[in-house]
PDB file of N, CA and C in Angstrom:
ATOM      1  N   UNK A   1       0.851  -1.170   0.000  1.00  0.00           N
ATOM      2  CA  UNK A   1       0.000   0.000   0.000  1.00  0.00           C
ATOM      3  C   UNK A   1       0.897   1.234   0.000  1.00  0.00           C
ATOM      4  N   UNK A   2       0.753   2.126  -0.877  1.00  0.00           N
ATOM      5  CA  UNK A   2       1.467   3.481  -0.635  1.00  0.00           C
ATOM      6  C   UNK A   2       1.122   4.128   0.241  1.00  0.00           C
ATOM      7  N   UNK A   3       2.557   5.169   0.484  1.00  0.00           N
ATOM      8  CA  UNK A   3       2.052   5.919   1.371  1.00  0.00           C
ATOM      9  C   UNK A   3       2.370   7.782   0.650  1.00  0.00           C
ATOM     10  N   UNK A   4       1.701   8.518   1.224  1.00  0.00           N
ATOM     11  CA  UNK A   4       1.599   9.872   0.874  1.00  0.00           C
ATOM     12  C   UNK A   4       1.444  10.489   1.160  1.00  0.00           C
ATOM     13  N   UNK A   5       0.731  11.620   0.806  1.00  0.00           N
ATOM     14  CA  UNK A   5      -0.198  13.087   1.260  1.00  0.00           C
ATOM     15  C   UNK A   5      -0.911  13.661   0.817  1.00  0.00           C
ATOM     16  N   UNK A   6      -2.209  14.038   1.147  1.00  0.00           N
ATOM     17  CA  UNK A   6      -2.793  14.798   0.552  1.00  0.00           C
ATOM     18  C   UNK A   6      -2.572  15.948  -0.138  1.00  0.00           C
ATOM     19  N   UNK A   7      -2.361  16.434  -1.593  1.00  0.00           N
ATOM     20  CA  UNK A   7      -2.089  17.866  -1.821  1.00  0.00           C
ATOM     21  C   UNK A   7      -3.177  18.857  -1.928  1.00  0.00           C
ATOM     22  N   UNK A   8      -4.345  18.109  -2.171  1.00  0.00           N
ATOM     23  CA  UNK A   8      -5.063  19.551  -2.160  1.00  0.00           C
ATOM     24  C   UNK A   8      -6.457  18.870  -1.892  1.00  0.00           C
ATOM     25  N   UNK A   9      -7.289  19.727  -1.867  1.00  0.00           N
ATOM     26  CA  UNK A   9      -9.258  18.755  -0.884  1.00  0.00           C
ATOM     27  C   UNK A   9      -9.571  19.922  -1.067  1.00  0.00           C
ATOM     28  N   UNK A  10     -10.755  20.139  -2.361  1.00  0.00           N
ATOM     29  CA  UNK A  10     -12.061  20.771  -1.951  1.00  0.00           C
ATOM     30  C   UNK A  10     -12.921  20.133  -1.604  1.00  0.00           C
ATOM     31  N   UNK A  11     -13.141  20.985  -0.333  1.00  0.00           N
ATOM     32  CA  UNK A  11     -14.592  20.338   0.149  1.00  0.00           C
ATOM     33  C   UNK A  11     -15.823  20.388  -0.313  1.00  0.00           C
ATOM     34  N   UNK A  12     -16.187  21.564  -1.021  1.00  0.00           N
ATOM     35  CA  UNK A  12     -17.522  22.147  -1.879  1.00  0.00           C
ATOM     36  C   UNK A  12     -17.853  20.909  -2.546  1.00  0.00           C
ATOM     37  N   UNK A  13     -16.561  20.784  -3.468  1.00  0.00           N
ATOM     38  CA  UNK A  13     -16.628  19.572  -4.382  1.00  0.00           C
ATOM     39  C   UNK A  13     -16.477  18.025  -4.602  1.00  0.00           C
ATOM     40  N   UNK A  14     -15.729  17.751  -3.319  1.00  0.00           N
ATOM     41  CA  UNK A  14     -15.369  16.903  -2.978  1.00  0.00           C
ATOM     42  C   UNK A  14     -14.422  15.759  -3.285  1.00  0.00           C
ATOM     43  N   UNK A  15     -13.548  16.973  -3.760  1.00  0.00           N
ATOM     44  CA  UNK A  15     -12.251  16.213  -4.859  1.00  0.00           C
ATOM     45  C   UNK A  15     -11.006  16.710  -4.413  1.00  0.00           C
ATOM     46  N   UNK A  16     -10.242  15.219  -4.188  1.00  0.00           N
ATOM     47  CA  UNK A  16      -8.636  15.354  -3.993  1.00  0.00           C
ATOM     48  C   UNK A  16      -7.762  15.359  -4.900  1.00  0.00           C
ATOM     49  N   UNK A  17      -6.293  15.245  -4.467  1.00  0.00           N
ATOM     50  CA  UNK A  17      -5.541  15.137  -5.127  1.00  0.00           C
ATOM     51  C   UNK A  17      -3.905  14.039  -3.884  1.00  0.00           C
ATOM     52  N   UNK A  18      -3.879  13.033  -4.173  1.00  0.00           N
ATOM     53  CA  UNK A  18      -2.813  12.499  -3.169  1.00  0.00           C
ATOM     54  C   UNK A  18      -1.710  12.233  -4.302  1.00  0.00           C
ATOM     55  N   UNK A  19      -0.842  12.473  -3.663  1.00  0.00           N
ATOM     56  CA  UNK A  19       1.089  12.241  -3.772  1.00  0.00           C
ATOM     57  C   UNK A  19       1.700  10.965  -2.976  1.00  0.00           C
ATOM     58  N   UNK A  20       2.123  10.330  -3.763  1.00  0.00           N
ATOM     59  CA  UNK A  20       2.685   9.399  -3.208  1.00  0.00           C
ATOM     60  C   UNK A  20       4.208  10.172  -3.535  1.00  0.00           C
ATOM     61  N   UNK A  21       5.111   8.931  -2.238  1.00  0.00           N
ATOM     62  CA  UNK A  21       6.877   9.493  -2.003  1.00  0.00           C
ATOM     63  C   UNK A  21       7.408   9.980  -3.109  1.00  0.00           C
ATOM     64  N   UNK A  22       7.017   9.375  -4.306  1.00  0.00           N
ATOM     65  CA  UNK A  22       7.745   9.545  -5.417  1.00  0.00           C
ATOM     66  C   UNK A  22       7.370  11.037  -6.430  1.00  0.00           C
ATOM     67  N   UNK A  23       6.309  11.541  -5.829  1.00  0.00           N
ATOM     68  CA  UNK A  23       5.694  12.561  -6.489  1.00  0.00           C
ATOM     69  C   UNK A  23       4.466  11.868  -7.435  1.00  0.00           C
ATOM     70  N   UNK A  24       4.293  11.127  -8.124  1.00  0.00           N
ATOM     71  CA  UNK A  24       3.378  10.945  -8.607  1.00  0.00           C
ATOM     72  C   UNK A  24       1.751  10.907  -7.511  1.00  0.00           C
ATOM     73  N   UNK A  25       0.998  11.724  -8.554  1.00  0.00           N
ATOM     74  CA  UNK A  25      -0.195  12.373  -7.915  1.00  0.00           C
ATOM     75  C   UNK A  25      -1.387  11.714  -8.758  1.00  0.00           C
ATOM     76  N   UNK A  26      -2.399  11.227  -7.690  1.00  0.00           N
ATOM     77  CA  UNK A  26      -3.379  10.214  -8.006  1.00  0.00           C
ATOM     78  C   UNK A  26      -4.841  11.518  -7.394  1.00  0.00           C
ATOM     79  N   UNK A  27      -5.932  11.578  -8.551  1.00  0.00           N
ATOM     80  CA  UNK A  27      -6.892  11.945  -7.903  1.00  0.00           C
ATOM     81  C   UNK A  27      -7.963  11.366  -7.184  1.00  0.00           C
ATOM     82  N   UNK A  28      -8.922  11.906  -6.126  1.00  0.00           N
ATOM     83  CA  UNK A  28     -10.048  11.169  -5.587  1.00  0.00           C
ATOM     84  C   UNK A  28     -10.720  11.816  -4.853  1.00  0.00           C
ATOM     85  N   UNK A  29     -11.859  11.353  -5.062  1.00  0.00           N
ATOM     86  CA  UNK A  29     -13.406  11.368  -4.704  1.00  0.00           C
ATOM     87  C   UNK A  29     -13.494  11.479  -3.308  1.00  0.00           C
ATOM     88  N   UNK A  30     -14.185  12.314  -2.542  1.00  0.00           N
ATOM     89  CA  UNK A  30     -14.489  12.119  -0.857  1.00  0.00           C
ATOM     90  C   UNK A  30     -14.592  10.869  -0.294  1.00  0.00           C
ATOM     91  N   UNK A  31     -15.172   9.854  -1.119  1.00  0.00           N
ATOM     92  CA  UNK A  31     -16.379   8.533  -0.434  1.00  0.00           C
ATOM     93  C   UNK A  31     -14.834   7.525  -0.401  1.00  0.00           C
ATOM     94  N   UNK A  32     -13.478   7.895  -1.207  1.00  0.00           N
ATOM     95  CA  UNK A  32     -12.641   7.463  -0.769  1.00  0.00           C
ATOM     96  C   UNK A  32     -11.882   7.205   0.043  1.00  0.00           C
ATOM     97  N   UNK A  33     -12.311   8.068   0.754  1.00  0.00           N
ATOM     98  CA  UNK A  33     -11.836   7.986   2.437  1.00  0.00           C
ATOM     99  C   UNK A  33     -12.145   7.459   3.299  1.00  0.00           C
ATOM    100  N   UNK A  34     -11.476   6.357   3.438  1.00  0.00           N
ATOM    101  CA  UNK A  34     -11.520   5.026   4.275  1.00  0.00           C
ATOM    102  C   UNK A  34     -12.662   5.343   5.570  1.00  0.00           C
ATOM    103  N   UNK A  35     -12.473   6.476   6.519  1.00  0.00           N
ATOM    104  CA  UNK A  35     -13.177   6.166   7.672  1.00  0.00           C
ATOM    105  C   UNK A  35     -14.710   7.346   7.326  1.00  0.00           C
ATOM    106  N   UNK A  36     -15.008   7.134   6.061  1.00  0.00           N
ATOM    107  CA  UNK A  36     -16.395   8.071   5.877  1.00  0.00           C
ATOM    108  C   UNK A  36     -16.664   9.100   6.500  1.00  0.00           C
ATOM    109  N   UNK A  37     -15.577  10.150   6.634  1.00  0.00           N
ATOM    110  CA  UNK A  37     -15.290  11.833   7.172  1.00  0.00           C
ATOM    111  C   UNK A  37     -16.064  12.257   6.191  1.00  0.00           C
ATOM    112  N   UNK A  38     -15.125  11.941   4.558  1.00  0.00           N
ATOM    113  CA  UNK A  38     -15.766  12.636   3.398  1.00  0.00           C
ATOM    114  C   UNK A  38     -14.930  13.742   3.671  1.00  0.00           C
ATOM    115  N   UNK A  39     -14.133  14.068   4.471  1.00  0.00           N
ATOM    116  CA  UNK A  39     -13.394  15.595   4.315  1.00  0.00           C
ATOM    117  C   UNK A  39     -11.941  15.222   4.659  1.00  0.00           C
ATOM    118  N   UNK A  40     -10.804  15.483   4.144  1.00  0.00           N
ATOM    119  CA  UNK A  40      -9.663  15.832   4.671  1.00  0.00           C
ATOM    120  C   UNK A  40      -8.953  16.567   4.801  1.00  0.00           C
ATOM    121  N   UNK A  41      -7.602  17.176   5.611  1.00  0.00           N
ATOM    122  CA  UNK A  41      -6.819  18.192   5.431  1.00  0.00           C
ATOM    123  C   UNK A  41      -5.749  17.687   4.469  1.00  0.00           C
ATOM    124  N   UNK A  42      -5.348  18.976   2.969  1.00  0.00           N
ATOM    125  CA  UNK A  42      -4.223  19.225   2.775  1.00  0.00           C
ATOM    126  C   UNK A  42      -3.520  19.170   3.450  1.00  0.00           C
ATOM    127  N   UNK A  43      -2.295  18.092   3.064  1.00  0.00           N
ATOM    128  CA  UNK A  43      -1.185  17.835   4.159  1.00  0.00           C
ATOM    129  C   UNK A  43      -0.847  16.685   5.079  1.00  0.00           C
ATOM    130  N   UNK A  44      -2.089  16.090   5.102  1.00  0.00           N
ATOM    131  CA  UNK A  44      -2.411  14.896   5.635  1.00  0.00           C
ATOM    132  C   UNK A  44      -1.544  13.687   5.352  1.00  0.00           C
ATOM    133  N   UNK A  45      -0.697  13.048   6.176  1.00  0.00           N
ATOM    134  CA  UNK A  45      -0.098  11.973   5.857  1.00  0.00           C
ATOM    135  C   UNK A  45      -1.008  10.366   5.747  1.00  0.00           C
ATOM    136  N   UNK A  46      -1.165   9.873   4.744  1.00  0.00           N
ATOM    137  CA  UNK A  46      -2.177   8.658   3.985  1.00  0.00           C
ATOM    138  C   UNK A  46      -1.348   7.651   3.683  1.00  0.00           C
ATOM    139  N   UNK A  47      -1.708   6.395   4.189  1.00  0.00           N
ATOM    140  CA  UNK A  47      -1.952   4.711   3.267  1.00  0.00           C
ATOM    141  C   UNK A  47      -2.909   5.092   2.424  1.00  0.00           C
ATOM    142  N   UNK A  48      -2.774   4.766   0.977  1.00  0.00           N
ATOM    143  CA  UNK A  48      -4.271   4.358   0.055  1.00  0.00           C
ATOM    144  C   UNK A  48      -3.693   3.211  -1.192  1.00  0.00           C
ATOM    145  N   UNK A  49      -4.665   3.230  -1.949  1.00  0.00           N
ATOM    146  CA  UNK A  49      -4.622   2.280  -2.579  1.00  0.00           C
ATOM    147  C   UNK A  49      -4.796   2.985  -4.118  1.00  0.00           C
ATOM    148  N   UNK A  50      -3.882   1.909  -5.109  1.00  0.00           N
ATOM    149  CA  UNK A  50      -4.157   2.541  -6.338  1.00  0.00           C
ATOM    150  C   UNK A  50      -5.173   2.119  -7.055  1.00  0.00           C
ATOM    151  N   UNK A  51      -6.254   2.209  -7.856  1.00  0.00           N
ATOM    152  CA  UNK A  51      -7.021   1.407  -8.351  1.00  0.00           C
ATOM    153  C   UNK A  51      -7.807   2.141  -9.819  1.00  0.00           C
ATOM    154  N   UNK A  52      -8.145   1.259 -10.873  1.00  0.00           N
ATOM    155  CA  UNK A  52      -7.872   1.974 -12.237  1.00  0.00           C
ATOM    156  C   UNK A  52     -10.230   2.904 -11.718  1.00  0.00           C
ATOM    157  N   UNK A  53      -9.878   3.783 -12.230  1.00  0.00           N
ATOM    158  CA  UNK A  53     -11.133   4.777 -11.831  1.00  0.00           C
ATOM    159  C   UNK A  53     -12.108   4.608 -13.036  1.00  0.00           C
ATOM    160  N   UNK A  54     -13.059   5.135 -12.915  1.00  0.00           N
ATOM    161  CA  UNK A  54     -13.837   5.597 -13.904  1.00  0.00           C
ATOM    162  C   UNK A  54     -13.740   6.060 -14.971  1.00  0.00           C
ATOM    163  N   UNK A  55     -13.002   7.370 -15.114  1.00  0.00           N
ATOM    164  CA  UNK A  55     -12.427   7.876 -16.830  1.00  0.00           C
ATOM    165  C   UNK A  55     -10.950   7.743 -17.445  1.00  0.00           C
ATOM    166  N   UNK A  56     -11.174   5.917 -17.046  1.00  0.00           N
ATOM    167  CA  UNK A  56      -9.725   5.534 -17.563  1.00  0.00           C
ATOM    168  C   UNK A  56      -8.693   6.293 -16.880  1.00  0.00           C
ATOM    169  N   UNK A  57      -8.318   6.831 -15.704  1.00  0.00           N
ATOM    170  CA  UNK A  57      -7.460   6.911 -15.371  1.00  0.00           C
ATOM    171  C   UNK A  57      -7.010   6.120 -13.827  1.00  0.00           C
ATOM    172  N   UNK A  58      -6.060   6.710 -12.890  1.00  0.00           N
ATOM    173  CA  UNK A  58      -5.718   6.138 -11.975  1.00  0.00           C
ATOM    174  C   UNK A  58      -5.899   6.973 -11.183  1.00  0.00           C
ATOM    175  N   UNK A  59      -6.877   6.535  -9.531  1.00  0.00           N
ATOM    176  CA  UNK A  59      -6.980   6.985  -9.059  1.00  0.00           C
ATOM    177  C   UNK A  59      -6.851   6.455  -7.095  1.00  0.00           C
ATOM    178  N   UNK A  60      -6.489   7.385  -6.373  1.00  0.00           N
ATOM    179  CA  UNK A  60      -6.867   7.045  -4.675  1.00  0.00           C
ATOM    180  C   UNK A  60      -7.949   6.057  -4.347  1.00  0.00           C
ATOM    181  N   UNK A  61      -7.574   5.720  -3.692  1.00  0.00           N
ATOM    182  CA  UNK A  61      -9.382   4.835  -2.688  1.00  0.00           C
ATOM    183  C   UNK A  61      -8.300   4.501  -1.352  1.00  0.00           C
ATOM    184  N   UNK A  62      -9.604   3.742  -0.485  1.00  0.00           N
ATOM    185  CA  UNK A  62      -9.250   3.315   0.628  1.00  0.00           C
ATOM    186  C   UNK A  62      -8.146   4.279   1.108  1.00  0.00           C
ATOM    187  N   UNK A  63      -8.487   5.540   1.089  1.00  0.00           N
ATOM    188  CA  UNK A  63      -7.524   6.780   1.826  1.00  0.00           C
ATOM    189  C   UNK A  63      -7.628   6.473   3.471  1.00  0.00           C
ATOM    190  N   UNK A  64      -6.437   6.434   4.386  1.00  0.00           N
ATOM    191  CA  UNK A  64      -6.674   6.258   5.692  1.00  0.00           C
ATOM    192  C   UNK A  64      -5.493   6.976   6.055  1.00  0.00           C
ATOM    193  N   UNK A  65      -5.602   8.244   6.852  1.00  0.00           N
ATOM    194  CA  UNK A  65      -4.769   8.719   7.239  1.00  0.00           C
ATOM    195  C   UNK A  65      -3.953   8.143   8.626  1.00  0.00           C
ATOM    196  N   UNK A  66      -2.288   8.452   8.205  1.00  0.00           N
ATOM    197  CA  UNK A  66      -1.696   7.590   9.463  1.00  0.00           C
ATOM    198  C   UNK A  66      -0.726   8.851  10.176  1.00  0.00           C
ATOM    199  N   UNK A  67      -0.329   8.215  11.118  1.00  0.00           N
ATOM    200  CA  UNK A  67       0.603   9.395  12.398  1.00  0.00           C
ATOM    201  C   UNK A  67       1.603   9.978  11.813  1.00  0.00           C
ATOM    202  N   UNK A  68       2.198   9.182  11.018  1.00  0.00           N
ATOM    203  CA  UNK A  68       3.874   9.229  10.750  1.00  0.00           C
ATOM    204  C   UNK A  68       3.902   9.508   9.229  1.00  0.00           C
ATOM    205  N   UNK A  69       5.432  10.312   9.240  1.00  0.00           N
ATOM    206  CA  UNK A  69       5.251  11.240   7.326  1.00  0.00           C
ATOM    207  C   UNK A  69       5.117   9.931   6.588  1.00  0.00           C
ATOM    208  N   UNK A  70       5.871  10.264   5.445  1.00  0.00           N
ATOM    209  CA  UNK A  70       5.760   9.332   3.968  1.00  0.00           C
ATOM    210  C   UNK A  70       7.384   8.540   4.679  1.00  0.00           C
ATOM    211  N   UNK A  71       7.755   7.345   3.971  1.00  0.00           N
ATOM    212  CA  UNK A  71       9.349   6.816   4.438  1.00  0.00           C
ATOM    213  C   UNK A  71       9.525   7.793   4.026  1.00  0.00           C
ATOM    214  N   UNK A  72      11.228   8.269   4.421  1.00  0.00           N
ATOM    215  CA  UNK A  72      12.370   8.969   3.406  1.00  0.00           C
ATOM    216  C   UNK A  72      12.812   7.981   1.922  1.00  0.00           C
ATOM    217  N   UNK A  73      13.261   9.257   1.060  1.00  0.00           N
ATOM    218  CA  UNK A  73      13.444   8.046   0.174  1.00  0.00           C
ATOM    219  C   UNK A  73      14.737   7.140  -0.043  1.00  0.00           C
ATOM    220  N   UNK A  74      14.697   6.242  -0.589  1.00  0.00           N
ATOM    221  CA  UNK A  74      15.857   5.440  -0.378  1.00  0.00           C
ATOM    222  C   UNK A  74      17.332   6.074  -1.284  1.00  0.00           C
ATOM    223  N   UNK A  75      18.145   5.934  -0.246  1.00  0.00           N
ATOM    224  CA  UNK A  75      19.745   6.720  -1.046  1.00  0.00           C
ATOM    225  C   UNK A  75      20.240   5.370  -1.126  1.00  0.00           C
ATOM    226  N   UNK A  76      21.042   5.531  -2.902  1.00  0.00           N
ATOM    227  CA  UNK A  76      22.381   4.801  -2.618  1.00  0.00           C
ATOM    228  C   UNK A  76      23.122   5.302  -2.419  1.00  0.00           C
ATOM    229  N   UNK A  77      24.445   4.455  -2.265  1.00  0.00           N
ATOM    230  CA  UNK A  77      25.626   4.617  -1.471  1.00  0.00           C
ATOM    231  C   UNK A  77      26.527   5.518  -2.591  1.00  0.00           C
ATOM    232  N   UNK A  78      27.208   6.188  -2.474  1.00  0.00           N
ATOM    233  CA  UNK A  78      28.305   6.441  -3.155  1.00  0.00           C
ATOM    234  C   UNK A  78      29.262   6.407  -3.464  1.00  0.00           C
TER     235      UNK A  78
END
């Protein structure tokens, strides 16, 4: 399961936008949010899941926000 952050949540509308470590950014729907808030904060550190969406693209689900940031990312050695 990745992990990430929320970058952006209107609430009016009810549409996200999550970042996983790597930068790649997945959009989603309120009802994606694992514990049925329907609302989150920008900034929010998330487990979710990738899963192929509705208009052919890729999108969030099972959003569950957790305590701790994203890992760091992995260095090699030099």
């Amino acid at each position: 399961m990745p992990r990430g952050a929320v970058v952006s949540f209107d609430d009016q509308r009810g549409l996200g936008e999550v970042a996983d470590a790597g930068g790649q950014r997945y959009p989603f729907h309120c009802t994606a949010i694992a514990d049925g808030t329907r609302t989150i904060a920008a900034g929010t550190h998330v487990d979710f899941e990738v899963v192929a969406g509705h208009l052919g693209r890729w999108e969030a689900a099972g959003i569950t926000p957790v305590g701790d940031g994203p890992p760091a990312p992995a260095r090699t050695p030099a």
